[in-house]
C-alpha atoms as a PDB file:
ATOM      1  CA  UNK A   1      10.282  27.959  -6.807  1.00  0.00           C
ATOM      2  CA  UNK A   2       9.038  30.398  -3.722  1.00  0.00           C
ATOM      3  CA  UNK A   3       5.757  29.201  -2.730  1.00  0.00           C
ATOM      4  CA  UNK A   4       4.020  32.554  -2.142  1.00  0.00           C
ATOM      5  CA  UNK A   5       1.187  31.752  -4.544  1.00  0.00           C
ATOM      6  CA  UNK A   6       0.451  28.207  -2.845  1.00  0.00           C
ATOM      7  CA  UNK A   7       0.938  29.421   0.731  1.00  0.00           C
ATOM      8  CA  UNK A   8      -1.184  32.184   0.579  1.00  0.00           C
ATOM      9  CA  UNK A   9      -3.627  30.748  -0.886  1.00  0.00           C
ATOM     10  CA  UNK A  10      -3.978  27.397   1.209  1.00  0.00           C
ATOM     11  CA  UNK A  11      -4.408  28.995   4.781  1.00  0.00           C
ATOM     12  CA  UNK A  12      -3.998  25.477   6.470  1.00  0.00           C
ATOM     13  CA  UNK A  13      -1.523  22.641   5.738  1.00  0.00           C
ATOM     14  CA  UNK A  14      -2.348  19.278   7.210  1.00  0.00           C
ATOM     15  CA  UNK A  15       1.028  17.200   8.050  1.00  0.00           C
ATOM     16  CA  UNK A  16       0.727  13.404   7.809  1.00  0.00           C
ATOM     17  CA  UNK A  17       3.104  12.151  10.193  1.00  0.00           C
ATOM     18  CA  UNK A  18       3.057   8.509  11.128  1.00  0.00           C
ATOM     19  CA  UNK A  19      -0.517   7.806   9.950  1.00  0.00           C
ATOM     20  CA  UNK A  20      -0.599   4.339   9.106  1.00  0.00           C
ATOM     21  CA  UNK A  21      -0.544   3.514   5.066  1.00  0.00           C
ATOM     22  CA  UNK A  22      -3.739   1.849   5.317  1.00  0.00           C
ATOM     23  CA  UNK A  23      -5.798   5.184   6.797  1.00  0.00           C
ATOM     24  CA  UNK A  24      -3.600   7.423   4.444  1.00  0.00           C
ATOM     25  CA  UNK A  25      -6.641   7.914   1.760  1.00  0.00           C
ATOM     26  CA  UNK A  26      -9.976   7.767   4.298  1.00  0.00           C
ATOM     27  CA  UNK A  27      -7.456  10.345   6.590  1.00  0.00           C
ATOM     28  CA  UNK A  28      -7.099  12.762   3.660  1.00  0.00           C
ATOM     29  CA  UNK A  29     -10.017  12.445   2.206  1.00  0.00           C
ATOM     30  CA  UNK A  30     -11.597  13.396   5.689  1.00  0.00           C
ATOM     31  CA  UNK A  31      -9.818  16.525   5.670  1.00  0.00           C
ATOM     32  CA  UNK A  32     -10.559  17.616   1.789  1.00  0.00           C
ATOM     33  CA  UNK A  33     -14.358  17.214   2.460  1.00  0.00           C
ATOM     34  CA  UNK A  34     -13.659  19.244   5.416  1.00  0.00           C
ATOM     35  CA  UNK A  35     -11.919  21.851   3.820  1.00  0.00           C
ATOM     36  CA  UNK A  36      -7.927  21.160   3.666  1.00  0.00           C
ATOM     37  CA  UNK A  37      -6.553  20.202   0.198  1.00  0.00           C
ATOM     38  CA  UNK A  38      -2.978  21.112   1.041  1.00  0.00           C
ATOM     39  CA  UNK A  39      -0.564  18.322   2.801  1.00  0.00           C
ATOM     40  CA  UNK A  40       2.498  17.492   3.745  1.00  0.00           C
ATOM     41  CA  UNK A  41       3.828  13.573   4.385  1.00  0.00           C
ATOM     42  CA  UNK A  42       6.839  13.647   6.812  1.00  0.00           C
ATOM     43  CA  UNK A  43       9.548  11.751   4.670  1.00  0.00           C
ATOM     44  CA  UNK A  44      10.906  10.697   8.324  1.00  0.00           C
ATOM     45  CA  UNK A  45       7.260   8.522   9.186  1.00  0.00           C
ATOM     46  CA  UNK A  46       7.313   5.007   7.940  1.00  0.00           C
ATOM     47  CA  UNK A  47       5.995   4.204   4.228  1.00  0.00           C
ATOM     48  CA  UNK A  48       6.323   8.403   3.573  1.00  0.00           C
ATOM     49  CA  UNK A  49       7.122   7.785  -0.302  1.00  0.00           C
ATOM     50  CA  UNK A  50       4.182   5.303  -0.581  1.00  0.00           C
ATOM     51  CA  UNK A  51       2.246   7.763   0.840  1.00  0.00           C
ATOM     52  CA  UNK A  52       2.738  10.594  -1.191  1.00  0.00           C
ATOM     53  CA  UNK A  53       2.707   8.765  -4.647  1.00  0.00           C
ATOM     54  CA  UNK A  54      -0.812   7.219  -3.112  1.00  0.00           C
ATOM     55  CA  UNK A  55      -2.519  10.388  -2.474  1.00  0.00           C
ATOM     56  CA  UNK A  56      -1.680  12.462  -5.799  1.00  0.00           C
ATOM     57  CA  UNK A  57      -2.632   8.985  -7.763  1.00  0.00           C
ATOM     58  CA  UNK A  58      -5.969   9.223  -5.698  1.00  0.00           C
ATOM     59  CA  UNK A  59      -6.520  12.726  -5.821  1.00  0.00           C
ATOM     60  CA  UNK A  60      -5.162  14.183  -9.028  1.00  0.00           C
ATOM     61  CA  UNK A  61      -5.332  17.681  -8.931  1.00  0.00           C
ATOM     62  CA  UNK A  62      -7.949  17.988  -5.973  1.00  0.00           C
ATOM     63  CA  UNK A  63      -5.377  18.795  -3.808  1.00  0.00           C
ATOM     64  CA  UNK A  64      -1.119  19.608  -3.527  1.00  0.00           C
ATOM     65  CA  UNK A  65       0.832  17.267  -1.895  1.00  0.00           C
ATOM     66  CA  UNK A  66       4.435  17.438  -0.392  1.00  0.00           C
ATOM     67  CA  UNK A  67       7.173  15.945   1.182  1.00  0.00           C
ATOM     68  CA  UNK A  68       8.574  17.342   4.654  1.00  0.00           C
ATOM     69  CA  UNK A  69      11.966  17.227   6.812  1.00  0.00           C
ATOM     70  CA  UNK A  70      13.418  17.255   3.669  1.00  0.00           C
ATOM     71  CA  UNK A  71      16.949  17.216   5.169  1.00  0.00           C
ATOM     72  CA  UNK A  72      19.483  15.733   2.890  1.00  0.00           C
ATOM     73  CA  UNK A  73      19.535  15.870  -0.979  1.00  0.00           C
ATOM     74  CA  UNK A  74      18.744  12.280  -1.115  1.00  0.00           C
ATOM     75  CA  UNK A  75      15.322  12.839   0.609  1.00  0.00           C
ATOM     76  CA  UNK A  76      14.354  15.325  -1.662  1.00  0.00           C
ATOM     77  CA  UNK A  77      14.900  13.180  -4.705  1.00  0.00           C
ATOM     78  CA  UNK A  78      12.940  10.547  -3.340  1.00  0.00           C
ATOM     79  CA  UNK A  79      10.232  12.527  -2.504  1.00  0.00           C
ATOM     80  CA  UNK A  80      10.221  14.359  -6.134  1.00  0.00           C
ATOM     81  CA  UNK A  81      10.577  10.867  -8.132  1.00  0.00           C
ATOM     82  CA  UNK A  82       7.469   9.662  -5.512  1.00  0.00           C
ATOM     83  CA  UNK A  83       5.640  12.239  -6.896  1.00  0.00           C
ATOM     84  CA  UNK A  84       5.922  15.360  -3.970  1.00  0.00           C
ATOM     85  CA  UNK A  85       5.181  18.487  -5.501  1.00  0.00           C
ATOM     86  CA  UNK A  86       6.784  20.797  -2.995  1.00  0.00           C
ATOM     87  CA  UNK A  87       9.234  19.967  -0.254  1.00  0.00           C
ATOM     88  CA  UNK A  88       9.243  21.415   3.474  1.00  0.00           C
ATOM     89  CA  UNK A  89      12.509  21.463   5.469  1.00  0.00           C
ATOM     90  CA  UNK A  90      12.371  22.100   9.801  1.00  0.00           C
ATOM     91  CA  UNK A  91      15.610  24.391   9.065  1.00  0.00           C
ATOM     92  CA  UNK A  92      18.120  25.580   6.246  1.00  0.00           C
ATOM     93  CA  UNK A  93      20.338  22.820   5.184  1.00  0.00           C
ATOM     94  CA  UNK A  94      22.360  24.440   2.568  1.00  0.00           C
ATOM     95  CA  UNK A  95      22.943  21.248   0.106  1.00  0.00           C
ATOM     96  CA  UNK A  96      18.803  21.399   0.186  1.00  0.00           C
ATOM     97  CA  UNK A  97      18.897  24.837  -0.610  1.00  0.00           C
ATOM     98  CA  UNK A  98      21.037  24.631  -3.043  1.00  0.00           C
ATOM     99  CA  UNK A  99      19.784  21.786  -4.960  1.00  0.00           C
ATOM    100  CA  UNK A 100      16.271  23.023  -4.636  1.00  0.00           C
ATOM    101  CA  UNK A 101      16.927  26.151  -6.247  1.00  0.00           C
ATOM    102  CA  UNK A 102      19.048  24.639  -8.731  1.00  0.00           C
ATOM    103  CA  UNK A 103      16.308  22.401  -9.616  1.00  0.00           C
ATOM    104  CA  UNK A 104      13.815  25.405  -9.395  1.00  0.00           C
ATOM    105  CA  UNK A 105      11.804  22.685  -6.662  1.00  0.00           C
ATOM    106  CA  UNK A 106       9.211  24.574  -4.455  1.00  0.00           C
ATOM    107  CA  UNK A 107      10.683  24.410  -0.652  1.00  0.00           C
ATOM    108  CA  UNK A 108       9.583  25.935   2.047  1.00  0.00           C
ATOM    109  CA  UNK A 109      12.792  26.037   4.094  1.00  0.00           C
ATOM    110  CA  UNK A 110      12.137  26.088   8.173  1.00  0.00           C
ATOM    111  CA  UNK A 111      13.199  29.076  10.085  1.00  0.00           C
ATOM    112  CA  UNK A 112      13.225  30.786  13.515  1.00  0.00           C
ATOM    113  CA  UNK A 113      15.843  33.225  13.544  1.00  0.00           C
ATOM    114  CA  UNK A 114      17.358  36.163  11.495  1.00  0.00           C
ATOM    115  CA  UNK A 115      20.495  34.407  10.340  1.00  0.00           C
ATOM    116  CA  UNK A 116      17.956  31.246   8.963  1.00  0.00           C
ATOM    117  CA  UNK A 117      15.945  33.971   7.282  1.00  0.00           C
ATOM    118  CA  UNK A 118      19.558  35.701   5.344  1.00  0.00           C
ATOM    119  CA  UNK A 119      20.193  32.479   4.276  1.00  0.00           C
ATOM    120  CA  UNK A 120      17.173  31.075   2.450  1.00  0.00           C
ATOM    121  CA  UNK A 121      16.997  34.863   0.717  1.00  0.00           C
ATOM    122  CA  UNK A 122      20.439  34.054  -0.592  1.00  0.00           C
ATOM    123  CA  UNK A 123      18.597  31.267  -2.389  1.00  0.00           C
ATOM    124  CA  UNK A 124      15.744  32.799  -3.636  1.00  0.00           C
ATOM    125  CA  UNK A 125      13.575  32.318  -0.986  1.00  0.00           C
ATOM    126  CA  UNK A 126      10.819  34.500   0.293  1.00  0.00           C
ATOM    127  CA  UNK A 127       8.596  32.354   1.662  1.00  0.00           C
ATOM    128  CA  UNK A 128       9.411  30.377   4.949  1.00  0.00           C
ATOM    129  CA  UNK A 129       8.154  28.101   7.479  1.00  0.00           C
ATOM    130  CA  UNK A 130       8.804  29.622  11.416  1.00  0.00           C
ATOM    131  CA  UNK A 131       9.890  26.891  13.122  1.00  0.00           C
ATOM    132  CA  UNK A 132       8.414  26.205  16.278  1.00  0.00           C
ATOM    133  CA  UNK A 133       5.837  28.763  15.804  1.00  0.00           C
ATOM    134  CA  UNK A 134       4.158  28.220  18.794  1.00  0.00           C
ATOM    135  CA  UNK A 135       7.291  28.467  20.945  1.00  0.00           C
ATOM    136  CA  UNK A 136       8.174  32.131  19.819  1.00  0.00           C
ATOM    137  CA  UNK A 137       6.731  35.091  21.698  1.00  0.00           C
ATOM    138  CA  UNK A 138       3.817  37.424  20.715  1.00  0.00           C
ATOM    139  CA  UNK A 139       5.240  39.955  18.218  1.00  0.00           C
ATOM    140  CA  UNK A 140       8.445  37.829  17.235  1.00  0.00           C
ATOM    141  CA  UNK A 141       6.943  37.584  14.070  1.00  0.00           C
ATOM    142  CA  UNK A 142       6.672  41.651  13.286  1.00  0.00           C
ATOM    143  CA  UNK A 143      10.178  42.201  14.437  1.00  0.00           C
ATOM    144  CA  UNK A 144      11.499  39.656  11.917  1.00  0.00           C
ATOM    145  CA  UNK A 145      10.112  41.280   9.212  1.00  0.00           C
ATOM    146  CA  UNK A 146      11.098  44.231  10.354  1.00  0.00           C
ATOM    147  CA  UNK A 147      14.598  44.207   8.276  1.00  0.00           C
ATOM    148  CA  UNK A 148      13.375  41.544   6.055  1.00  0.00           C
ATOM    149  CA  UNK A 149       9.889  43.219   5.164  1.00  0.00           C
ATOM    150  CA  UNK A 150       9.614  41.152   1.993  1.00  0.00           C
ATOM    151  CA  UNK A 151       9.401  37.793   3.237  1.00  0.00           C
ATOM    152  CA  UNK A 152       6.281  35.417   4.501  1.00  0.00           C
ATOM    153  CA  UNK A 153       5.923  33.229   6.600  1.00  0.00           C
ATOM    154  CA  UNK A 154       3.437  30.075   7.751  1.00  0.00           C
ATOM    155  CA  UNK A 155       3.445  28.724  11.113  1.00  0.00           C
ATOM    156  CA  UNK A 156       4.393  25.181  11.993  1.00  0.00           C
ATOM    157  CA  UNK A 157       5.101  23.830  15.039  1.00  0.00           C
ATOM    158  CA  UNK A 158       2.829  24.447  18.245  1.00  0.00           C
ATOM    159  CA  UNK A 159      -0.011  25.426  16.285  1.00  0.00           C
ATOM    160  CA  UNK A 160      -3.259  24.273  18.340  1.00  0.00           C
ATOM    161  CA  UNK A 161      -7.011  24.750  17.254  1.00  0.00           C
ATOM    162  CA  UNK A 162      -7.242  28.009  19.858  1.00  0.00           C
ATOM    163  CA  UNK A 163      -4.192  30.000  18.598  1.00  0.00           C
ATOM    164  CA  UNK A 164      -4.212  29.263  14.690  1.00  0.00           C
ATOM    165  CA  UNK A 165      -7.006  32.480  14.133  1.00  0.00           C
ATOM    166  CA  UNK A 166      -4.199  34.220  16.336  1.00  0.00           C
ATOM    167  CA  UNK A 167      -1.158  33.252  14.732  1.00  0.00           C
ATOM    168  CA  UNK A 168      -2.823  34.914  11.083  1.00  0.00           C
ATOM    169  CA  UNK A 169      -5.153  37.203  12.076  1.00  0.00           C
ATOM    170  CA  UNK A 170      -2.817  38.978  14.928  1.00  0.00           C
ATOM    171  CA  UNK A 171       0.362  37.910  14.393  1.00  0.00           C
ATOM    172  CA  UNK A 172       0.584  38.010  10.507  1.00  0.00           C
ATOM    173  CA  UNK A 173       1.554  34.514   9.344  1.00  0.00           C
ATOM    174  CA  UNK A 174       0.436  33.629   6.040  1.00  0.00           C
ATOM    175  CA  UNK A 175      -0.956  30.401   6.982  1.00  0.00           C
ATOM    176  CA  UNK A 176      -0.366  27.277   9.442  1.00  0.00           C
ATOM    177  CA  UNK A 177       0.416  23.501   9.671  1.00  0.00           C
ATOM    178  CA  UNK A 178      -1.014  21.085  12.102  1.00  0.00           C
ATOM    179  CA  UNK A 179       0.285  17.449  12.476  1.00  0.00           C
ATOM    180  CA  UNK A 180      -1.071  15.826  15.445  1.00  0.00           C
ATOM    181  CA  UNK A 181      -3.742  18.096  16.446  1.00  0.00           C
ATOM    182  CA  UNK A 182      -5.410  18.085  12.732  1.00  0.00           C
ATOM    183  CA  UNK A 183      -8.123  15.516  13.853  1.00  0.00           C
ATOM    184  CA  UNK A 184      -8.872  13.763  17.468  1.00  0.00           C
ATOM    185  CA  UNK A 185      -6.617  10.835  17.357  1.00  0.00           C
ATOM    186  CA  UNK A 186      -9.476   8.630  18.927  1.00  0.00           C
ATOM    187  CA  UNK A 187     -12.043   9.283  15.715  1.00  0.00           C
ATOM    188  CA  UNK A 188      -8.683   8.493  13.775  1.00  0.00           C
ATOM    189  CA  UNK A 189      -8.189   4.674  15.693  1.00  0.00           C
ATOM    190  CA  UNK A 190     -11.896   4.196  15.267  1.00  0.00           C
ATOM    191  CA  UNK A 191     -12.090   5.062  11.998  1.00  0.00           C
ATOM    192  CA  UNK A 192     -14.986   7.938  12.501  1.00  0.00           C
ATOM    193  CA  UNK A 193     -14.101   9.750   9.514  1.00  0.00           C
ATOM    194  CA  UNK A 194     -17.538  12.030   9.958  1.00  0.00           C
ATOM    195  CA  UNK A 195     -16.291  13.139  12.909  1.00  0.00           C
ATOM    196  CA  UNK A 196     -12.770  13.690  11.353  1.00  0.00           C
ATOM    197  CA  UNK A 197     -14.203  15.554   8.401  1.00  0.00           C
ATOM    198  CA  UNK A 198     -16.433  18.035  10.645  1.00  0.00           C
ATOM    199  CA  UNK A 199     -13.265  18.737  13.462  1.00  0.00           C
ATOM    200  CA  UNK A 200     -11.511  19.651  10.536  1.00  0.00           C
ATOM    201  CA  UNK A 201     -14.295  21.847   8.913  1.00  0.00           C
ATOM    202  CA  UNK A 202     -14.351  23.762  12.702  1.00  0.00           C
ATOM    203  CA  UNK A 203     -11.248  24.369  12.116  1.00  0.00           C
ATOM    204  CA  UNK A 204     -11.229  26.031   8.452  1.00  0.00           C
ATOM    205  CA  UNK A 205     -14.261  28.150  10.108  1.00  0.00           C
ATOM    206  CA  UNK A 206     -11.718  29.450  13.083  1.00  0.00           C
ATOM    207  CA  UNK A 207      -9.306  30.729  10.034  1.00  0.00           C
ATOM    208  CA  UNK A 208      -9.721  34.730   9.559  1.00  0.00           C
END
């Protein structure tokens, strides 16, 4: 149910949001050559369930695939019957929680502050998402885990190529998320999946 195991162990997630159905396989398979087998499909971008049933039919067990801003109950069905095997929420919507932990579903709930963090522990959960990473100060991260010195984190949310060796190797986040800023959106229009695959390979090399 926590996702210690998977978080530490994947140090970069690459979010699919709003990449059209028809890149979905050449986008991820651009990434797994390059290094990334660890992705989330925002259940809020168009065709999201398509998406995730398409990539683990193409990909097996090559790589994990989940379903994010998992908000409502309903979503997270969906996403589990499409085949998601982990679900992602931007903040701590307690019927999620709940039903997630009743269900014994991997989530990695969203949080930014020490009431979000009390919560998800009431559940079960350990591991967490900051939510928007980027956006907190230098050292927010050490004085949350101050009181709550068993818990993890990944960073999500203002994560850029120059400060994702940062965010793990200084600040102490497990791992990290990029949506937009996983490839150069021009390679992605054109279709330059080389160029895709070795941006993303840069950026495994930047991870400490």
């Amino acid at each position: 149910m926590d996702m210690y195991s998977m978080v530490s162990q994947n140090r970069l997630l690459g979010i699919l949001r709003n990449v059209p159905l028809e890149k979905t396989v050449d986008y991820a398979e651009a990434a797994v050559r390059g290094g990334v087998a660890f992705f989330e499909v925002a259940l809020n971008s168009p065709h999201a369930l398509e998406q995730i049933t398409l990539l683990r039919s193409h990909f097996g067990d090559r790589c994990l695939v989940g379903g994010g801003t998992a908000i409502t109950v309903e979503r997270c069905r969906s996403a589990i019957a499409a085949g998601a095997q982990f679900l992602l929420t931007p903040g701590t919507p307690l019927d999620v929680l709940s039903y997630c932990a009743a269900q014994n579903i991997a989530l990695l709930p969203g949080v930014m502050t020490p009431t979000d963090v009390a919560v998800c522990l009431e559940y079960g959960y350990k591991t967490m998402k900051l939510f928007p990473a980027g956006s907190m100060p230098d050292h927010y991260l050490k004085d949350l885990k101050g009181p709550f010195d068993d818990t993890h984190y990944m960073a999500i949310g203002g994560v850029t190529p120059d400060n994702l060796h940062h965010l793990i190797a200084d600040e102490g986040y497990l791992s990290v998320g990029l949506a937009s800023s996983l490839m150069p959106k021009d390679a992605v229009a054109a279709n330059d999946w080389e160029t895709c695959e070795a941006y993303v390979r840069d950026l495994v090399s930047r991870l400490p």
